[in-house]
Protein backbone atom coordinates (compact mmCIF):
# COMPACT_ATOMS: atom_id res chain seq x y z
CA UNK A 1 -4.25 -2.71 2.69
CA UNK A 2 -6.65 -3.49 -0.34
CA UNK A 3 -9.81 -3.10 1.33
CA UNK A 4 -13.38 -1.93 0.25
CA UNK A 5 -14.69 1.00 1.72
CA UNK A 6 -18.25 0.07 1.99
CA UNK A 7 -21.13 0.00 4.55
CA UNK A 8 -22.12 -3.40 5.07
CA UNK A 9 -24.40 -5.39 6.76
CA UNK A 10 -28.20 -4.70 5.65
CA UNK A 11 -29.26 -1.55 4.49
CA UNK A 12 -29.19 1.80 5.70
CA UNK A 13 -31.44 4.28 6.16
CA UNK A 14 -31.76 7.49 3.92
CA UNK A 15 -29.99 10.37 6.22
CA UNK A 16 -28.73 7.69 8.80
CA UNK A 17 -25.39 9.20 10.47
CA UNK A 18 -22.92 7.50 11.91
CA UNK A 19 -22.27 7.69 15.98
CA UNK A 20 -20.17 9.60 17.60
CA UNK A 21 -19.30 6.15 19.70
CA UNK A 22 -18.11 4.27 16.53
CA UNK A 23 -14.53 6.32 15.24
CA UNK A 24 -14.16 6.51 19.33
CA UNK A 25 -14.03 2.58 19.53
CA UNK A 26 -12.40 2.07 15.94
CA UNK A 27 -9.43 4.00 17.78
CA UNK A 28 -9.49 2.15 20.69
CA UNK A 29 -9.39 -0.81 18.55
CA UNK A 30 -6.45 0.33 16.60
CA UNK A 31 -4.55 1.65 19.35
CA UNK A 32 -4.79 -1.82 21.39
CA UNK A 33 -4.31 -3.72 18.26
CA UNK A 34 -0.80 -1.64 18.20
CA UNK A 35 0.33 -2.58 21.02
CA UNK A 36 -0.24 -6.08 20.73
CA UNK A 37 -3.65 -6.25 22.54
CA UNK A 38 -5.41 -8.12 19.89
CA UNK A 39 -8.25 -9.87 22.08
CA UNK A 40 -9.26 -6.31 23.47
CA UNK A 41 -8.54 -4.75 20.06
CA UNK A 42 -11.62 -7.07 18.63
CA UNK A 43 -13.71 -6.36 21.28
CA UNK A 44 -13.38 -2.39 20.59
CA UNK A 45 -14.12 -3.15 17.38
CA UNK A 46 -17.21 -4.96 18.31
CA UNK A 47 -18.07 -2.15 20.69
CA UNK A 48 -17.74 0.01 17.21
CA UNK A 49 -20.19 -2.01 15.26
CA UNK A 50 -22.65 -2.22 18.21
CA UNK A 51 -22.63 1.18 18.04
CA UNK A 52 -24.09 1.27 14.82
CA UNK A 53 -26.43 -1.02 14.83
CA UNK A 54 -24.49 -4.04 14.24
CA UNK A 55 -23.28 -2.22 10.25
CA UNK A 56 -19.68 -1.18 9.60
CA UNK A 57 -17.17 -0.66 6.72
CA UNK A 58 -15.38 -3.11 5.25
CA UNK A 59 -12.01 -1.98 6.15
CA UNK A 60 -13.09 -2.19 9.84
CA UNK A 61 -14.23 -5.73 10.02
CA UNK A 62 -11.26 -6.34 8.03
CA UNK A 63 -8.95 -5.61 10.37
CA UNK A 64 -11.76 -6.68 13.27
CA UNK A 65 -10.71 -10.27 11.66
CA UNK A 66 -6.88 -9.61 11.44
CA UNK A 67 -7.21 -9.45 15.72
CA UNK A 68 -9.52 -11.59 16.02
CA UNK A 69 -7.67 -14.22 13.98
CA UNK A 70 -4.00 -13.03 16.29
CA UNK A 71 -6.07 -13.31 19.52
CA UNK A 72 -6.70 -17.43 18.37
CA UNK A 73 -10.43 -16.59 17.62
CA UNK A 74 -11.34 -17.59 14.67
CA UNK A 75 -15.33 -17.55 14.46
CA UNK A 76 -14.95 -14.04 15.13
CA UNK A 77 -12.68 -13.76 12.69
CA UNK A 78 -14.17 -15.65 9.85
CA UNK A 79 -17.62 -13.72 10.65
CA UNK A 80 -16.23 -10.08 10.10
CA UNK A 81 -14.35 -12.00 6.91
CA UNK A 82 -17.89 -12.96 5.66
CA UNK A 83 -19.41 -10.09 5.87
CA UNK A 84 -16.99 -8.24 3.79
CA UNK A 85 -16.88 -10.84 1.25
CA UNK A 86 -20.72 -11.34 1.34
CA UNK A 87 -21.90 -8.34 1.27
CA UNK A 88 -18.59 -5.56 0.88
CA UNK A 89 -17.96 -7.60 -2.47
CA UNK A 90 -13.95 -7.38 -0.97
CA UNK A 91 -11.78 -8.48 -3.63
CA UNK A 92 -8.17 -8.21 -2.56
CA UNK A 93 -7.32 -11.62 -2.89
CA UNK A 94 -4.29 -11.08 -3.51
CA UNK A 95 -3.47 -9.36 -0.44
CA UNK A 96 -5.41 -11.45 1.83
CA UNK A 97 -4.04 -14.44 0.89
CA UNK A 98 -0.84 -13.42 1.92
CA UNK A 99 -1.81 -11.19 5.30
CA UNK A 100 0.46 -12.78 7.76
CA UNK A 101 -2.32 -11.73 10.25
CA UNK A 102 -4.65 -14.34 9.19
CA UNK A 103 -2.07 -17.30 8.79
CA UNK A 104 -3.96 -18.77 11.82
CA UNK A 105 -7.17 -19.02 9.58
CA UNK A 106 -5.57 -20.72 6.95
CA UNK A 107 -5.79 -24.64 8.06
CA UNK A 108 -9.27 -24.33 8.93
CA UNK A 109 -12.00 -25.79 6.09
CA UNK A 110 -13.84 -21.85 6.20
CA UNK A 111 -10.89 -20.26 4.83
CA UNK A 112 -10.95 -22.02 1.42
CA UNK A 113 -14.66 -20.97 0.69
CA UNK A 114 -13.77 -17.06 2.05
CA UNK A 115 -11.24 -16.81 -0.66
CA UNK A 116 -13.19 -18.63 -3.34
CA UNK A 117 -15.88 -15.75 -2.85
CA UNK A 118 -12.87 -13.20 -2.96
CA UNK A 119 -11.48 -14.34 -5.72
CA UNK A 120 -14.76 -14.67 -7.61
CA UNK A 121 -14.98 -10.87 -6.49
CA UNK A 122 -11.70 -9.80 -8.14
CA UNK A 123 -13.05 -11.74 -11.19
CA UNK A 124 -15.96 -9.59 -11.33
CA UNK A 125 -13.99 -6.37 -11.25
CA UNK A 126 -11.78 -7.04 -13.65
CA UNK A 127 -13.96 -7.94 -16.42
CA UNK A 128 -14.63 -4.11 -16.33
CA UNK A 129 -11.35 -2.82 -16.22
CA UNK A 130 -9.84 -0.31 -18.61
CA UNK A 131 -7.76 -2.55 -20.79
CA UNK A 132 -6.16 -0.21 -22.91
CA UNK A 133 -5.13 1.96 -19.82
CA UNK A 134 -3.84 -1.18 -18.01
CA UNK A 135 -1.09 -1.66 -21.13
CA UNK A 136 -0.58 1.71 -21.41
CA UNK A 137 0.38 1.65 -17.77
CA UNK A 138 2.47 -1.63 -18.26
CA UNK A 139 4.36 -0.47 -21.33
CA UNK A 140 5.68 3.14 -19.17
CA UNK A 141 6.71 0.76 -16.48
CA UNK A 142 8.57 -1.23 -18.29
CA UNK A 143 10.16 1.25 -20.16
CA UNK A 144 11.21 2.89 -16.52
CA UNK A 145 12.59 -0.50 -15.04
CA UNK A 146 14.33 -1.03 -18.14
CA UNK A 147 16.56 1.83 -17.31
CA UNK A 148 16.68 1.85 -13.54
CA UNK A 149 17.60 -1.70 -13.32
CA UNK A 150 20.37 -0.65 -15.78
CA UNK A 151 21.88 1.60 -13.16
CA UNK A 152 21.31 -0.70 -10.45
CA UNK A 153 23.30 -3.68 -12.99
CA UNK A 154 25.60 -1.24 -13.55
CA UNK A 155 26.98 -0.07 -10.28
CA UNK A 156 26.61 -3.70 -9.19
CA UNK A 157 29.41 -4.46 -11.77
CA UNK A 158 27.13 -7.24 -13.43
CA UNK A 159 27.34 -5.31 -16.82
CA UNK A 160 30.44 -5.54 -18.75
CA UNK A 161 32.82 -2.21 -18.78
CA UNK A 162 31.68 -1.77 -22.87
CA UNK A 163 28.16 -2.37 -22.86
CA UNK A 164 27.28 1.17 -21.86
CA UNK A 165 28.57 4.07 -19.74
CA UNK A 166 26.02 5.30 -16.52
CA UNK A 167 26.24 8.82 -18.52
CA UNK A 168 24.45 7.29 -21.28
CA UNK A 169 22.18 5.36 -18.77
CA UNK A 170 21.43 8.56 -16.76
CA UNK A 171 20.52 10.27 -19.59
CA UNK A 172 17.92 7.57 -21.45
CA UNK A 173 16.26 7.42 -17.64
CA UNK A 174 15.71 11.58 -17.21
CA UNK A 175 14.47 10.98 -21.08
CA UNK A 176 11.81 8.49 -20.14
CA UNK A 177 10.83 10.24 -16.93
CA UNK A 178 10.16 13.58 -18.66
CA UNK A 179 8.57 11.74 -21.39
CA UNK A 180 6.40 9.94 -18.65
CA UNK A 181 4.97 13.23 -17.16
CA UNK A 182 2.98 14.21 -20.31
CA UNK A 183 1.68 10.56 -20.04
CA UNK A 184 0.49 10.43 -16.25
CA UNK A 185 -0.40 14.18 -15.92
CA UNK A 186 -2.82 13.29 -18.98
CA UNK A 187 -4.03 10.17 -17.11
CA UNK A 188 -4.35 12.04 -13.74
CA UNK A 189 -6.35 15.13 -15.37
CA UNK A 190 -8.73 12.15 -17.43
CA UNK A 191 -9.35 9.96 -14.13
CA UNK A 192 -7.62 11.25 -10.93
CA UNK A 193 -5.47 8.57 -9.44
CA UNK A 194 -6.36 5.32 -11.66
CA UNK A 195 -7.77 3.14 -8.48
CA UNK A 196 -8.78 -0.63 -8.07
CA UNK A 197 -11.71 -0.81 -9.71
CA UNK A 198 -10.26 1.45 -12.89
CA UNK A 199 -6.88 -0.43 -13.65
CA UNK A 200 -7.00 -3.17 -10.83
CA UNK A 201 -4.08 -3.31 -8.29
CA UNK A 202 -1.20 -4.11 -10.23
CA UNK A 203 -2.07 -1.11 -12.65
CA UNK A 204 -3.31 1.04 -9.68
CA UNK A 205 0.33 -0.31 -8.55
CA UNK A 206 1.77 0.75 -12.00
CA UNK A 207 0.74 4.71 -11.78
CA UNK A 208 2.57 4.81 -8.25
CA UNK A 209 5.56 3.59 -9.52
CA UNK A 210 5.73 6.08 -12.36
CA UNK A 211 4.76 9.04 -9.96
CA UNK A 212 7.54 7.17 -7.40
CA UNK A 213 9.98 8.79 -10.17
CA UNK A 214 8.58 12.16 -10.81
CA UNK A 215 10.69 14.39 -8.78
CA UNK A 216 11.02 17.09 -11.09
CA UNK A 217 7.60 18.00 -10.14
CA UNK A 218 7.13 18.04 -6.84
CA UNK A 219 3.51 19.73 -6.95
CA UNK A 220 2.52 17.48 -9.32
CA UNK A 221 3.63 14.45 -7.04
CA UNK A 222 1.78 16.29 -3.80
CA UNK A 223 -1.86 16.79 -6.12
CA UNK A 224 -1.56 13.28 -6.80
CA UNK A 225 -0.91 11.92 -3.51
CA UNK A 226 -3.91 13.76 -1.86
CA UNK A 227 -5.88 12.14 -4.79
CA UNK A 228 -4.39 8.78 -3.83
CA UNK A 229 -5.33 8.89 -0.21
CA UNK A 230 -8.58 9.62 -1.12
CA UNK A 231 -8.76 6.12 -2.79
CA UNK A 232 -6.38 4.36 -0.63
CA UNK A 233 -9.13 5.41 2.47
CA UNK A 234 -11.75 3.96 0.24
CA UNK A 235 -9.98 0.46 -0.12
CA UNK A 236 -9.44 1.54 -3.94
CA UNK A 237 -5.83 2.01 -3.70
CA UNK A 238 -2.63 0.85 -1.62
CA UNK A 239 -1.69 1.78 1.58
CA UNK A 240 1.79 0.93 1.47
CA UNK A 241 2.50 2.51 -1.74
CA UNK A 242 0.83 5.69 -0.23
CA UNK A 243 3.19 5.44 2.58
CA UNK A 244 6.23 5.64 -0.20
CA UNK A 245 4.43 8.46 -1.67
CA UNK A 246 3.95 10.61 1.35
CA UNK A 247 7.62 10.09 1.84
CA UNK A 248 8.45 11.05 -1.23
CA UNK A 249 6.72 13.97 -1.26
CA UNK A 250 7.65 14.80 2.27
CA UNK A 251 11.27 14.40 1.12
CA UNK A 252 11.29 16.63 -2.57
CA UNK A 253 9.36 19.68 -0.52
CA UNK A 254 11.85 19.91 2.25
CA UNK A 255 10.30 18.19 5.04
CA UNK A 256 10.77 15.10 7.30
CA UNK A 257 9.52 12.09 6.16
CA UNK A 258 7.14 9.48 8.22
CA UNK A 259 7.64 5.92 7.67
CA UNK A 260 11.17 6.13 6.11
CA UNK A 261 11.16 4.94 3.35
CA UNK A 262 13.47 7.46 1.58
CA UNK A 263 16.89 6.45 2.02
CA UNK A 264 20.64 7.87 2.11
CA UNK A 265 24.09 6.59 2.35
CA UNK A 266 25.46 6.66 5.64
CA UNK A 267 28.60 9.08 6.42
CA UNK A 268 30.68 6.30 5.62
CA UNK A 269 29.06 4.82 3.13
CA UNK A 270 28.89 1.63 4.33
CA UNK A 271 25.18 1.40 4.86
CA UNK A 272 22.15 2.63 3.98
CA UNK A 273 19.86 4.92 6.56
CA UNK A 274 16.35 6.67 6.64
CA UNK A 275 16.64 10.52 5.54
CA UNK A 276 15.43 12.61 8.51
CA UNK A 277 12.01 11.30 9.97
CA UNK A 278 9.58 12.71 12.52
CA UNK A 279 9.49 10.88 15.94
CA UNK A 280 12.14 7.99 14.93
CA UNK A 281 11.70 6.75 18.19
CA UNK A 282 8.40 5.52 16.99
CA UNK A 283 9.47 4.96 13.14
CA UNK A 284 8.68 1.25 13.43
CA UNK A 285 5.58 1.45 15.12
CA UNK A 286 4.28 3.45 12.28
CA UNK A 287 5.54 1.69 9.88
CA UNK A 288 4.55 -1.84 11.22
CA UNK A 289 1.24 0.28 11.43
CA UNK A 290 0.26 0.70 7.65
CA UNK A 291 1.94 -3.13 6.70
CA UNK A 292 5.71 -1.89 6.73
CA UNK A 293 8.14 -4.59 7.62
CA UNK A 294 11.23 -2.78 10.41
CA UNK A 295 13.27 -0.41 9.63
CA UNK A 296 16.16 -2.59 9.90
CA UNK A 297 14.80 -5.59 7.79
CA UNK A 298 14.67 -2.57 5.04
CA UNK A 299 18.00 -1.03 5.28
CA UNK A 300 19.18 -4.77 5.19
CA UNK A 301 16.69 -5.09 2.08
CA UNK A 302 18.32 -2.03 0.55
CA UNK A 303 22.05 -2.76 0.99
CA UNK A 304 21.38 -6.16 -0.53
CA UNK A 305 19.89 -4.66 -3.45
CA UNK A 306 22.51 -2.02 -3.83
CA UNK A 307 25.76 -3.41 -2.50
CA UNK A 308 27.42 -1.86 -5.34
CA UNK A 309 27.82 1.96 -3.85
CA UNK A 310 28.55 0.48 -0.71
CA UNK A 311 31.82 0.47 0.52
CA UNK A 312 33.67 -2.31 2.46
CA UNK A 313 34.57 -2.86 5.49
């Protein structure tokens, strides 16, 4: 999720600590809200803030308002939603305009001035964004698509047999990824993982897509990742490309992966499945956890996308 990892809600005092009764009743909250609980799930969370004298970070009344807003109420929800925009300075408009969790909120006149305030928020940040980093970031990216859209074309059949073999396709893509590593180790050892408030979220987006493809180096991948959890527990960074990352990572060092996002072809090659996962039994609950659609809407996803290795039935 793009959220803000802020105190909010007046100020707070030099030395104040947190209470032991507030990550106690932010799990509650997130375990009920799991499990489809949401009404509960809102009241933990209030139980949380209470706790601390009424303050609490943005990423918790965020997702105070996402059960709020599925438990059908929406003052609760649309006060946790002010606060963060108020007073967190949230500015994931993007996202929150298209949480499926708040869909409730949307007819009612108090959404339209939350996201006004949002957006006025992203605004803000990006006047002080690194520019030249952001089309630095673009130009790799595009340079990578170019190529792996090339293979996908190709074994798709939607390229003609003489515009150019997958050897010479292979080769220009392990050519731009090696190429790539001298740029984003460079980046990495200038800023860490380029976050939110650095390159906004589509070049925040941009630097996980380029480390997506750098398999070769494994460690490399890993030091990132812990950097990028960092900012994706901060609100700086995305959840949901973390997830790919972890899996990734999981994957290219041997281990099993945890929201499955890594995929093989099955033994017959007629569909696409998960590479080994911890706990599949609970694969979608996890994954539905950090924003994941199912399992199966993503192998569906997949073998639309690649129909071309597939073979038929």
């Amino acid at each position: 999720m793009i959220l803000v990892f802020l105190l909010i809600t007046g100020s707070v005092a030099t030395g104040q600590t947190m209470p032991k009764e507030y990550p106690y009743w932010i799990k509650q909250a997130d375990s009920l809200y799991k499990k489809g609980d949401y009404k509960n799930s809102g009241q933990a969370y209030s139980m949380a803030f209470k706790s601390f004298g009424w303050k609490g970070y943005s990423s918790d009344r965020y997702h105070a308002a996402c059960s709020w807003a599925l438990a059908s109420v929406p003052d609760s929800a649309f006060s946790n939603l002010l606060r963060i925009a108020m007073k967190g300075n949230y500015s994931g408009y993007d996202y929150l305009v298209r949480d499926s969790n708040l869909q409730s909120l949307h007819s009612d006149a108090r959404w339209y001035s939350i996201i006004s305030k949002v957006k006025a928020n992203k605004e803000k940040i990006e006047d002080n964004l690194d520019k030249k980093l952001i089309r630095v970031l673009d130009s790799l990216v595009k340079e990578d698509q170019k190529w792996r859209n090339y293979i996908v074309k190709f074994d798709n059949k939607l390229l003609g047999d003489d515009t150019i073999s997958r050897k010479s396709i292979l080769l220009h893509l392990l050519a731009t990824d090696s190429l790539n590593y001298f740029h984003l180790k460079n980046v990495f050892h200038k800023y860490g993982f380029p976050n939110f408030d650095l390159v906004g979220v589509s070049g925040s987006h941009n630097f996980w897509l380029l480390m997506q493809h750098q398999d070769s180096h494994p460690q490399f991948q890993e030091g990132v990742l812990n950097k990028m959890k960092e900012e994706a527990d901060r609100g700086k960074a995305e959840l949901v490309d973390y997830a790919y990352l972890l899996d990734r990572v999981k994957v290219n060092t041997g281990q099993l992966q945890v929201y499955g996002t890594q995929m093989i072809l099955n033994s017959t090659k007629t569909s696409y499945e998960p590479k080994p996962v911890i706990d599949p039994d609970k694969l979608n609950e996890r994954r539905k956890g950090i924003g994941l659609d199912s399992i199966e809407s993503y192998i569906e996803s997949m073998n639309s996308r690649y129909f071309g290795s597939l073979k038929k039935n």
